[in-house]
C-alpha atoms as a PDB file:
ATOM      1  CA  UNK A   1       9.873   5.185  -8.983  1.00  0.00           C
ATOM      2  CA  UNK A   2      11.777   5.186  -5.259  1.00  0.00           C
ATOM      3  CA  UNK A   3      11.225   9.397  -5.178  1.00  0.00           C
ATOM      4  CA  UNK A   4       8.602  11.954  -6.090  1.00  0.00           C
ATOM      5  CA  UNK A   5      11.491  14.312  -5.231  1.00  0.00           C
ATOM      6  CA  UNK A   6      12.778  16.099  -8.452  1.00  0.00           C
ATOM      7  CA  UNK A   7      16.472  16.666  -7.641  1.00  0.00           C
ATOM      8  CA  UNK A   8      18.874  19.282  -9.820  1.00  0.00           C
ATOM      9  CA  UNK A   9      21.808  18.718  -8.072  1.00  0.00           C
ATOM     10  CA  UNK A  10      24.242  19.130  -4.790  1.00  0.00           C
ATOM     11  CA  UNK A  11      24.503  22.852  -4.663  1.00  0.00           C
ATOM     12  CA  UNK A  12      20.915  23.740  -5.712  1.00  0.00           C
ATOM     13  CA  UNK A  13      19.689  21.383  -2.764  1.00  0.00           C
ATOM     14  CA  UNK A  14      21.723  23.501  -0.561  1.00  0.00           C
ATOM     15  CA  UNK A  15      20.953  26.819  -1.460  1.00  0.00           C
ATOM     16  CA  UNK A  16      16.810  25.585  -1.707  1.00  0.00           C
ATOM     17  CA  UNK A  17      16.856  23.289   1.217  1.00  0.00           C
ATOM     18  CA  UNK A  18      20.008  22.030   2.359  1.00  0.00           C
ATOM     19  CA  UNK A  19      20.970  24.809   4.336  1.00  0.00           C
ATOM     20  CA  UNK A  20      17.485  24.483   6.424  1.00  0.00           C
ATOM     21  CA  UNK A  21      17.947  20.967   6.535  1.00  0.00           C
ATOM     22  CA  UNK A  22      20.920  21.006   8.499  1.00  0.00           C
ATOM     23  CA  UNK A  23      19.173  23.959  11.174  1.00  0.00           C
ATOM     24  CA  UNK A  24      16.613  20.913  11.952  1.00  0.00           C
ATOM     25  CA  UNK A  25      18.764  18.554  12.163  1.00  0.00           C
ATOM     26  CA  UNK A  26      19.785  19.284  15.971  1.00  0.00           C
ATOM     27  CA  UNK A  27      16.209  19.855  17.241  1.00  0.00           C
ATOM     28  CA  UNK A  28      15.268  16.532  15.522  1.00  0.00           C
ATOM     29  CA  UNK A  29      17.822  15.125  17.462  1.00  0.00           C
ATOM     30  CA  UNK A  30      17.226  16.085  20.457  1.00  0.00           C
ATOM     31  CA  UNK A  31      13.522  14.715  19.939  1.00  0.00           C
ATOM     32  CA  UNK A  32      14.822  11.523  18.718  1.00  0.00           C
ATOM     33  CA  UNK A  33      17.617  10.576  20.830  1.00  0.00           C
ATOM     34  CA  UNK A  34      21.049   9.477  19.708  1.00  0.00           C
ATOM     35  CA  UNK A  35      21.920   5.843  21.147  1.00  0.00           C
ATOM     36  CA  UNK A  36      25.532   5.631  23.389  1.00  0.00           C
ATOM     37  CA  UNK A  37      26.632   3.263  21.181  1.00  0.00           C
ATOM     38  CA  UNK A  38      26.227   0.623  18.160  1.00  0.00           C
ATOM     39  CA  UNK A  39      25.399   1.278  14.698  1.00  0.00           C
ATOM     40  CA  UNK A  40      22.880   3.620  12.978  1.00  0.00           C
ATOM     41  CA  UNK A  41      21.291   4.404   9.556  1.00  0.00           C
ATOM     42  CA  UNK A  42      20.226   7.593   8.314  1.00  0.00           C
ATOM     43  CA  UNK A  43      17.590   6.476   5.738  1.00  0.00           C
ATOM     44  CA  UNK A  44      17.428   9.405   2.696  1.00  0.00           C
ATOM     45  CA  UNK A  45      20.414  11.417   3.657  1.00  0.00           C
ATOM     46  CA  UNK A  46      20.696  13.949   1.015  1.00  0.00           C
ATOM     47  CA  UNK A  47      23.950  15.901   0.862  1.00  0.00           C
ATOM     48  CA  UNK A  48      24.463  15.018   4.456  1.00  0.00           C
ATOM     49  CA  UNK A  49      22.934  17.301   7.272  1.00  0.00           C
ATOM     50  CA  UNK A  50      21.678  14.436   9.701  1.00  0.00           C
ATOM     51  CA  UNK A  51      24.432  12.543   8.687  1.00  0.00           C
ATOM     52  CA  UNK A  52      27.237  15.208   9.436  1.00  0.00           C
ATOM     53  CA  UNK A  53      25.075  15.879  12.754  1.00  0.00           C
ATOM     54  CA  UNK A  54      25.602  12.718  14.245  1.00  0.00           C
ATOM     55  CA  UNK A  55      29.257  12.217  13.224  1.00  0.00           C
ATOM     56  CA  UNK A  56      29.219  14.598  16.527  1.00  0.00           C
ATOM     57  CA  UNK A  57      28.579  11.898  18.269  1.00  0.00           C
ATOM     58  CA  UNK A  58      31.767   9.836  19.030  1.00  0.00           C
ATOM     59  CA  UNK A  59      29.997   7.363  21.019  1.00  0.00           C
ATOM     60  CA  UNK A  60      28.501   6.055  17.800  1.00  0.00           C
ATOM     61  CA  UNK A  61      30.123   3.567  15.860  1.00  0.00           C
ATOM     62  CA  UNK A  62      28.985   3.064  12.380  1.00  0.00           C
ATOM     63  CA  UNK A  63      26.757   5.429  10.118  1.00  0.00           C
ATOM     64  CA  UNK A  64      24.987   4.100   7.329  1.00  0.00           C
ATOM     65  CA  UNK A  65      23.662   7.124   4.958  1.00  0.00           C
ATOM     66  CA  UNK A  66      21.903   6.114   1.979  1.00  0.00           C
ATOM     67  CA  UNK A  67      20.035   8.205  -0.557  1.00  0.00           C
ATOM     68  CA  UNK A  68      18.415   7.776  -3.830  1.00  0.00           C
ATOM     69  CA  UNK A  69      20.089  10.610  -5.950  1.00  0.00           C
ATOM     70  CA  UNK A  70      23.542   9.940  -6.790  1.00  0.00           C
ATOM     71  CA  UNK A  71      24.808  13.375  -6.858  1.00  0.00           C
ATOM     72  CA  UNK A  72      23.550  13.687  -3.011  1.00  0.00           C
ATOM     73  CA  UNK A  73      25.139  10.559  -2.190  1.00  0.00           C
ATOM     74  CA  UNK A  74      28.859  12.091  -4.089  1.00  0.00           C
ATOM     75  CA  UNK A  75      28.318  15.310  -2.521  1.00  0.00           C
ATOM     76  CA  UNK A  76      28.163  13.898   1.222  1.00  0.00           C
ATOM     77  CA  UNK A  77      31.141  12.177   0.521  1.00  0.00           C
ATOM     78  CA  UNK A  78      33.434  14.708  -0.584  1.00  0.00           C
ATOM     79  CA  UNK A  79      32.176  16.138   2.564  1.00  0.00           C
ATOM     80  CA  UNK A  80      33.442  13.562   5.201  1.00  0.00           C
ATOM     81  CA  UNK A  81      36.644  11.902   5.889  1.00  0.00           C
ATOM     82  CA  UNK A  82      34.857  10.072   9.196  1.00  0.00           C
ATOM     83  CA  UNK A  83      35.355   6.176   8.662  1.00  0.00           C
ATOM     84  CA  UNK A  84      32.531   5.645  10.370  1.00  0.00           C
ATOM     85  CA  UNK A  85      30.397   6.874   7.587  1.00  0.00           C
ATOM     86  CA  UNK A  86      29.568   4.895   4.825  1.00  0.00           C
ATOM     87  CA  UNK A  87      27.604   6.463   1.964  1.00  0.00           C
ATOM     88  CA  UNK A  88      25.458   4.646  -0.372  1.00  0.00           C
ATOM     89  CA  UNK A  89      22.856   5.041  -3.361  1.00  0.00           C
ATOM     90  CA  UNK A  90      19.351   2.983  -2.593  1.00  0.00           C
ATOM     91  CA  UNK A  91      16.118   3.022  -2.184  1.00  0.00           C
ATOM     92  CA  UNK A  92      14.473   3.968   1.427  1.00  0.00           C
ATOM     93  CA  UNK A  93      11.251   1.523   0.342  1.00  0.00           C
ATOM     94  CA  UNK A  94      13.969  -1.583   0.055  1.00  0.00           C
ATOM     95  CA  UNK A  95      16.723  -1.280   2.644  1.00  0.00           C
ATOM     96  CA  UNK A  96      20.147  -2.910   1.613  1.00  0.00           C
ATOM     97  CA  UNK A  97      20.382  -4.259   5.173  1.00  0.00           C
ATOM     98  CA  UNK A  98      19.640  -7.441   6.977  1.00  0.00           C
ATOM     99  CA  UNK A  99      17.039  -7.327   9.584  1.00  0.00           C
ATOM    100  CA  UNK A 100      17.893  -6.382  13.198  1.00  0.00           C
ATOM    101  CA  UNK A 101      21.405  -4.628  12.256  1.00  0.00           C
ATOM    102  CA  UNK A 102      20.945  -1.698  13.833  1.00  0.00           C
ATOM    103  CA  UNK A 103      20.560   0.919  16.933  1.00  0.00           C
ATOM    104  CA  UNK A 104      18.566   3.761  15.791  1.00  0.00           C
ATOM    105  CA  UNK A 105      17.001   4.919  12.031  1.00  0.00           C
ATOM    106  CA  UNK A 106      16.347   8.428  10.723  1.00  0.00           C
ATOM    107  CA  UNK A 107      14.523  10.155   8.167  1.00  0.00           C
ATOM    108  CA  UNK A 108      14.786  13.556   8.031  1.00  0.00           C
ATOM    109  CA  UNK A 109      12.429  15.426   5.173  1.00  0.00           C
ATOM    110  CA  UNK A 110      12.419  12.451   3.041  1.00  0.00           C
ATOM    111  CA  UNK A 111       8.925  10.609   3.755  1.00  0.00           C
ATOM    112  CA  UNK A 112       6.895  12.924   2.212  1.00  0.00           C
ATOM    113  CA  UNK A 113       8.728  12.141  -1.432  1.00  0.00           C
ATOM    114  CA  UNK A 114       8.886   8.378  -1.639  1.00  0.00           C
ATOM    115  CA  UNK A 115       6.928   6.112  -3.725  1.00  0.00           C
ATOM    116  CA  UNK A 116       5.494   4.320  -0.509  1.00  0.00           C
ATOM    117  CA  UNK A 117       5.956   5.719   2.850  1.00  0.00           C
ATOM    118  CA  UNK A 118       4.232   2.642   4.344  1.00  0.00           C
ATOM    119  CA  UNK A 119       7.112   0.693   3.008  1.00  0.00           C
ATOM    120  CA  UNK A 120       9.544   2.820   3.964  1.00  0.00           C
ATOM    121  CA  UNK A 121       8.571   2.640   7.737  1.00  0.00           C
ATOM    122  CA  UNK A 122       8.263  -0.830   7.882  1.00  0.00           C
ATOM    123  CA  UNK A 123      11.761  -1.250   6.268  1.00  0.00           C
ATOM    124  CA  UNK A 124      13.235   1.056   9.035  1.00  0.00           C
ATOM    125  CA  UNK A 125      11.376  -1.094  11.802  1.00  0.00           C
ATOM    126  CA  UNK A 126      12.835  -4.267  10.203  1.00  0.00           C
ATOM    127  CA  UNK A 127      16.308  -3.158  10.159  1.00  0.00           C
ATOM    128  CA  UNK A 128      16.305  -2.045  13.869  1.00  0.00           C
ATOM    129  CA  UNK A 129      17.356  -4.224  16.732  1.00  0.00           C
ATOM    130  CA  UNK A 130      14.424  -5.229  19.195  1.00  0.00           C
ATOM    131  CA  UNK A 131      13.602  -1.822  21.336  1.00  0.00           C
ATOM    132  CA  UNK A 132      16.117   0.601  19.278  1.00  0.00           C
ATOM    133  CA  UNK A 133      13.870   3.995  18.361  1.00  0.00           C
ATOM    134  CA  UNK A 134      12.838   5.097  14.751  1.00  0.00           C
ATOM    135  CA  UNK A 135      12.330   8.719  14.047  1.00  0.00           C
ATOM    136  CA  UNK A 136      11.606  10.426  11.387  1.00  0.00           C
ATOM    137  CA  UNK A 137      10.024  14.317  10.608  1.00  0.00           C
ATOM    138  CA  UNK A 138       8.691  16.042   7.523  1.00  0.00           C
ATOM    139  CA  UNK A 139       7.488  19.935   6.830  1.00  0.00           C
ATOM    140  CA  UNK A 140       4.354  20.829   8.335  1.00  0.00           C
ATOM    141  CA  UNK A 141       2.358  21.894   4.624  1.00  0.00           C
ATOM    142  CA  UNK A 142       0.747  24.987   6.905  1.00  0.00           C
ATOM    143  CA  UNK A 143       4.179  25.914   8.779  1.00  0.00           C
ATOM    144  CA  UNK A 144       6.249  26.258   5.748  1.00  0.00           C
ATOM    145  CA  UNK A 145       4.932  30.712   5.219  1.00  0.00           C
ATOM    146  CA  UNK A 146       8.079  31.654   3.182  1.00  0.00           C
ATOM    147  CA  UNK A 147       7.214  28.792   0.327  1.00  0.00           C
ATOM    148  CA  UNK A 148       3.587  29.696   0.817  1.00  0.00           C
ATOM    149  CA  UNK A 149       3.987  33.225   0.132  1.00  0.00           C
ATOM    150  CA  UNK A 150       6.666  32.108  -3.211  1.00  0.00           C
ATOM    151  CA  UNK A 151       4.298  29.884  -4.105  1.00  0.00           C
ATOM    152  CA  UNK A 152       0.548  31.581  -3.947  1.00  0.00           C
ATOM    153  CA  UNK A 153       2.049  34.392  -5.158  1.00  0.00           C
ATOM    154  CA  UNK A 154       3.163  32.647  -8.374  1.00  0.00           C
ATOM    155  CA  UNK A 155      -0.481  30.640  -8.329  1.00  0.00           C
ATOM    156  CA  UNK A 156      -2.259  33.975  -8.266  1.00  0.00           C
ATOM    157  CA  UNK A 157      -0.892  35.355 -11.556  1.00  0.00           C
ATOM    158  CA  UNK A 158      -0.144  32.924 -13.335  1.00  0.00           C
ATOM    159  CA  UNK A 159      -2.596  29.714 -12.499  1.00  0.00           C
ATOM    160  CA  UNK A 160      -1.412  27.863 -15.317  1.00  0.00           C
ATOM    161  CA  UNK A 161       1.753  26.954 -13.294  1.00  0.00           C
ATOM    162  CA  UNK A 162      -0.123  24.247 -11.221  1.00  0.00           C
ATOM    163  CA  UNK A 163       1.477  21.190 -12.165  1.00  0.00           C
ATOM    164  CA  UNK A 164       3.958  23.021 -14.365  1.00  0.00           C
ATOM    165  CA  UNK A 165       6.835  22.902 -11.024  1.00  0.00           C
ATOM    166  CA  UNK A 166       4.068  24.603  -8.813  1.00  0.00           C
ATOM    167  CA  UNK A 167       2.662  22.383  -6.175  1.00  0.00           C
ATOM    168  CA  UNK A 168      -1.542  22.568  -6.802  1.00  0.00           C
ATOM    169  CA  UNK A 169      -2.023  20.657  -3.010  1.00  0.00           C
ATOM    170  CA  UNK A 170       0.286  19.375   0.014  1.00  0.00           C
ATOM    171  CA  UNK A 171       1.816  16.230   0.189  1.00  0.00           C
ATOM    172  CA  UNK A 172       1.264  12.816   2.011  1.00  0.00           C
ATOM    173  CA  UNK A 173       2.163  13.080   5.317  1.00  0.00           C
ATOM    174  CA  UNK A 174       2.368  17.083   5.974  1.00  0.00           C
ATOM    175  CA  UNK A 175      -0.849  17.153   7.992  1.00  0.00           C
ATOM    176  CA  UNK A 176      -1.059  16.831  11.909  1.00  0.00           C
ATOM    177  CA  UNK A 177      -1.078  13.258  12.728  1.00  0.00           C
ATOM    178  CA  UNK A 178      -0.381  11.727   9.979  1.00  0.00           C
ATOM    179  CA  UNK A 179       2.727  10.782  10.663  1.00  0.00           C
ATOM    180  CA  UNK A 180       1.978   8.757  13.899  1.00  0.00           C
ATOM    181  CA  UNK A 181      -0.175   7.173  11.802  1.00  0.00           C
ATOM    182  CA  UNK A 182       2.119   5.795   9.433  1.00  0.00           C
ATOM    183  CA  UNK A 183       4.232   4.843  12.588  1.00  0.00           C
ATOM    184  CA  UNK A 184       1.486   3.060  14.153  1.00  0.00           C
ATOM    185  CA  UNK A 185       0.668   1.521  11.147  1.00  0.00           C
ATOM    186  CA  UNK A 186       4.225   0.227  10.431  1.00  0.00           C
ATOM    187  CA  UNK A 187       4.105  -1.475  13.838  1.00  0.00           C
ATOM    188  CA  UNK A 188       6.274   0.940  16.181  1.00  0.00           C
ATOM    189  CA  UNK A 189       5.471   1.222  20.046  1.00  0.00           C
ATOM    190  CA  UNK A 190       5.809   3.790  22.394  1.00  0.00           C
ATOM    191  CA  UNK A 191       5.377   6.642  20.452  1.00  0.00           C
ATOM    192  CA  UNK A 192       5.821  10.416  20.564  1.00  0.00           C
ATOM    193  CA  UNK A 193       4.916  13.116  18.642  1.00  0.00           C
ATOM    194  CA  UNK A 194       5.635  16.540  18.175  1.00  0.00           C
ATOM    195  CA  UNK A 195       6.601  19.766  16.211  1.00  0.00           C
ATOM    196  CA  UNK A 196      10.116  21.480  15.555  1.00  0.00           C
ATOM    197  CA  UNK A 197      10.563  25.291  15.045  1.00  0.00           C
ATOM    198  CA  UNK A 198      13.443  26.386  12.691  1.00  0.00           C
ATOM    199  CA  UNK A 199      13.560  30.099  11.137  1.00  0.00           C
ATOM    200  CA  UNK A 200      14.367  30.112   7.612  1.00  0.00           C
ATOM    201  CA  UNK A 201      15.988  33.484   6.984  1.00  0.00           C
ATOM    202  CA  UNK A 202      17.039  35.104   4.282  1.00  0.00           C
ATOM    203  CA  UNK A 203      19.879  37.549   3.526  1.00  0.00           C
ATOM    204  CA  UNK A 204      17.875  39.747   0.818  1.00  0.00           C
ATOM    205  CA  UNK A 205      15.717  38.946  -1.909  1.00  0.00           C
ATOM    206  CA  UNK A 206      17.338  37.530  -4.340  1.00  0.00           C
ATOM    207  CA  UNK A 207      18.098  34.625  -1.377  1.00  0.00           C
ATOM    208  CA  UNK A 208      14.618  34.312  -0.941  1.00  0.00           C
ATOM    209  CA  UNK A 209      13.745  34.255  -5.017  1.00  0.00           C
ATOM    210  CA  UNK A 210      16.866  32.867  -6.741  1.00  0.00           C
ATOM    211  CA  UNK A 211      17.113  29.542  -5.045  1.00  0.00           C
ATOM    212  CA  UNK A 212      13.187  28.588  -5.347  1.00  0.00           C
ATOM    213  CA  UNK A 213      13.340  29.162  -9.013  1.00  0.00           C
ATOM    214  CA  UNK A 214      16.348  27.437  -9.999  1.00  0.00           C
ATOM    215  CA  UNK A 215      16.620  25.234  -6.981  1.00  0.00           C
ATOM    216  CA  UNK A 216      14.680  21.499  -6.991  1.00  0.00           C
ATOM    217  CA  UNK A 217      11.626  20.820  -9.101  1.00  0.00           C
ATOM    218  CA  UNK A 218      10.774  21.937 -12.242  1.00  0.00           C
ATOM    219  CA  UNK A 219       9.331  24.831 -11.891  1.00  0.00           C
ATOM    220  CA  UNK A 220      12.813  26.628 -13.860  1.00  0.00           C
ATOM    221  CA  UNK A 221      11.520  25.110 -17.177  1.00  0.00           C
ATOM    222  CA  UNK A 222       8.399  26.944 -16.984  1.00  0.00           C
ATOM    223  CA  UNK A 223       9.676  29.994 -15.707  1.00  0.00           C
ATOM    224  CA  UNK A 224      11.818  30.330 -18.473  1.00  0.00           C
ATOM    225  CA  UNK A 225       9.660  29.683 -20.669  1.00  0.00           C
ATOM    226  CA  UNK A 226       7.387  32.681 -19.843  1.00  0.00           C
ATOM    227  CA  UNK A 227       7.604  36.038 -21.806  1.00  0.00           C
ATOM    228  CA  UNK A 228      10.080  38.447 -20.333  1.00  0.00           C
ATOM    229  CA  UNK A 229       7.054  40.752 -19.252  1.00  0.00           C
ATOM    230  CA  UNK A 230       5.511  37.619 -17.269  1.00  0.00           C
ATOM    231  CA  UNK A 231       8.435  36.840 -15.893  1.00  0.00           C
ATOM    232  CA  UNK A 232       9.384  40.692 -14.871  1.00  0.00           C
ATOM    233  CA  UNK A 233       5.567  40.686 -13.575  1.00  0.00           C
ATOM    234  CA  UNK A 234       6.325  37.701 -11.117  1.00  0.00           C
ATOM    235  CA  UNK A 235       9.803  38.743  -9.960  1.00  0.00           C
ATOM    236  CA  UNK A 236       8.000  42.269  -9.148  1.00  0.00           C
ATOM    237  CA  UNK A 237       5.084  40.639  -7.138  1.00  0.00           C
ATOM    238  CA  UNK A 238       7.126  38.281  -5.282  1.00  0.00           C
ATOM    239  CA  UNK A 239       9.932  41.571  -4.561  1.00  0.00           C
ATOM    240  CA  UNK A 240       6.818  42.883  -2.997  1.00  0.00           C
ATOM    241  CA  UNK A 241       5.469  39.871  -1.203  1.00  0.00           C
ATOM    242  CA  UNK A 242       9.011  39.856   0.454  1.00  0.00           C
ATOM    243  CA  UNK A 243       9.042  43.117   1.383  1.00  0.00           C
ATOM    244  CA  UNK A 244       6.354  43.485   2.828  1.00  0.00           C
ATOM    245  CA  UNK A 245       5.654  47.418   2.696  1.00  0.00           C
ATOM    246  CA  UNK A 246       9.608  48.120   3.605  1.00  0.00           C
ATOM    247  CA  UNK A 247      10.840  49.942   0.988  1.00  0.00           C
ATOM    248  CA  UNK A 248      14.341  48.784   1.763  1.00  0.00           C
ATOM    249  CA  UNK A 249      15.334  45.184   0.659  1.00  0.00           C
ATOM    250  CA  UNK A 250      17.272  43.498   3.648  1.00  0.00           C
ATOM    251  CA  UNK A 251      17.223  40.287   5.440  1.00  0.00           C
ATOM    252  CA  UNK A 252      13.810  38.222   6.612  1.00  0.00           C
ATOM    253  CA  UNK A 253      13.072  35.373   8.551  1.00  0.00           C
ATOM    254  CA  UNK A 254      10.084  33.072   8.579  1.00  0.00           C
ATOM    255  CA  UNK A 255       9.353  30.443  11.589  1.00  0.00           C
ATOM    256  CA  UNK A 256       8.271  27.078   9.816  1.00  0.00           C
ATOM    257  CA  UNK A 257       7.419  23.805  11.674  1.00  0.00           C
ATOM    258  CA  UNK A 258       7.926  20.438  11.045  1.00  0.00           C
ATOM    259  CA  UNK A 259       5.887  17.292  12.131  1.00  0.00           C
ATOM    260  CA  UNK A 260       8.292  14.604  14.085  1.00  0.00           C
ATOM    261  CA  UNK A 261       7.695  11.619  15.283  1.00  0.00           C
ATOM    262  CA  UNK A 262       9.673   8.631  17.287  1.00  0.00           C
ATOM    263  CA  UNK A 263       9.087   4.890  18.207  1.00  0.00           C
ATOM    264  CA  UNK A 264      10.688   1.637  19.197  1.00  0.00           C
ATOM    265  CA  UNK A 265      11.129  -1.650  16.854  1.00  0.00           C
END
């Protein structure tokens, strides 16, 4: 199984993640450094943020987006006419590309989902010329406080959803460090670290609450198939959570950080 990432879809990626996706995409940039030339690969590209980012760039002159869920890979095309871009379904752990091809790879919030991250890295070192940079970034499972407060707040009334769409404990690679790890491990040199600060804010709350329960995952099925008074009960608590003692609903924001991390082939 290439992904532990349950996808539902172009537009419920965007309104869930897509959207926040695309506001990291230029820090993570700027971390990782766009070559002045040459070709590049932008390994797990979802509906296109990174992608889209560096079309910007018109020093560039291929981009190679792949991703794993076909309905990402249609969406990003519908959303570019650049001929540099070429879009294509695969797997991040098994690269379609020979060795040495290109200038620079990215993966941007995709690590933390595949089957083998380990693999993954070393495919993005073997497709990179000698001394072209690899860079990739994840969410920080402590810096994420507007899914923390959807998702404790479900957890404390109704524990059974653990498992059930609910995630009962962080993912690989969401910890400090543990992504130069797998960089170091995968053979990079010369590497950097360090965080990226995005604010995720929300118009009201039903942007905070609609797009986590009928976004990705699977946590829809089991929401529906509550009783209406347990799933009043949780809309009311998490109304609150958002709120936050206002009495007026209204737009919110919530800083959350992401681990990044760069090195050369």
């Amino acid at each position: 199984m290439p992904s532990t990432f349950v996808a539902k879809g172009a537009e419920a990626y965007e309104a869930s993640m897509g959207r926040w996706s695309l506001r990291l995409a230029a820090p993570f940039l700027d971390f990782a450094g766009v070559p002045s030339g040459g070709r590049v690969l932008d390994a797990g590209c979802g509906t296109g943020s990174l992608t889209l980012s560096l079309s910007a760039h018109p020093e560039l002159e291929a981009i190679e987006a792949l991703d794993f869920e076909e309905n990402f890979v249609a969406a990003l095309r519908s959303r570019t006419d650049d001929a540099r871009i070429r879009v294509q379904q695969g797997d991040v752990c098994a690269l379609p590309f020979e060795s040495q091809t290109f200038d620079a790879a990215y993966s941007l919030l995709v690590l933390h989902f595949v089957s083998d991250a380990h693999k993954a890295a070393r495919e993005m070192r073997r497709v990179l010329r000698p001394g072209a940079a690899a860079a990739a970034a994840v969410w920080s499972y402590e810096g994420m406080p507007s899914w923390r407060l959807f998702w404790d707040t479900i957890l404390a009334l109704e524990p059974e959803a653990a498992g059930n769409g609910v995630p009962s404990g962080r993912r690989p690679l969401t910890a400090e460090g543990e992504l130069r790890e797998l960089f170091e491990t995968a053979g990079f040199q010369d590497i950097a670290e360090t965080t990226l600060t995005i604010i995720m804010d929300y118009a009201n709350f039903e942007d905070f609450w609609l797009p986590k329960v009928y976004g990705q995952g699977t946590f829809a099925a089991f929401f529906d198939g509550l009783s209406e008074p347990r799933r009043d009960r949780l809309r009311d608590a998490l109304r609150a959570a958002y709120l936050a003692g206002e009495r007026e609903d209204g737009p919110r924001g919530f800083e959350s950080v992401a681990f990044a991390v760069r090195g050369t082939a």
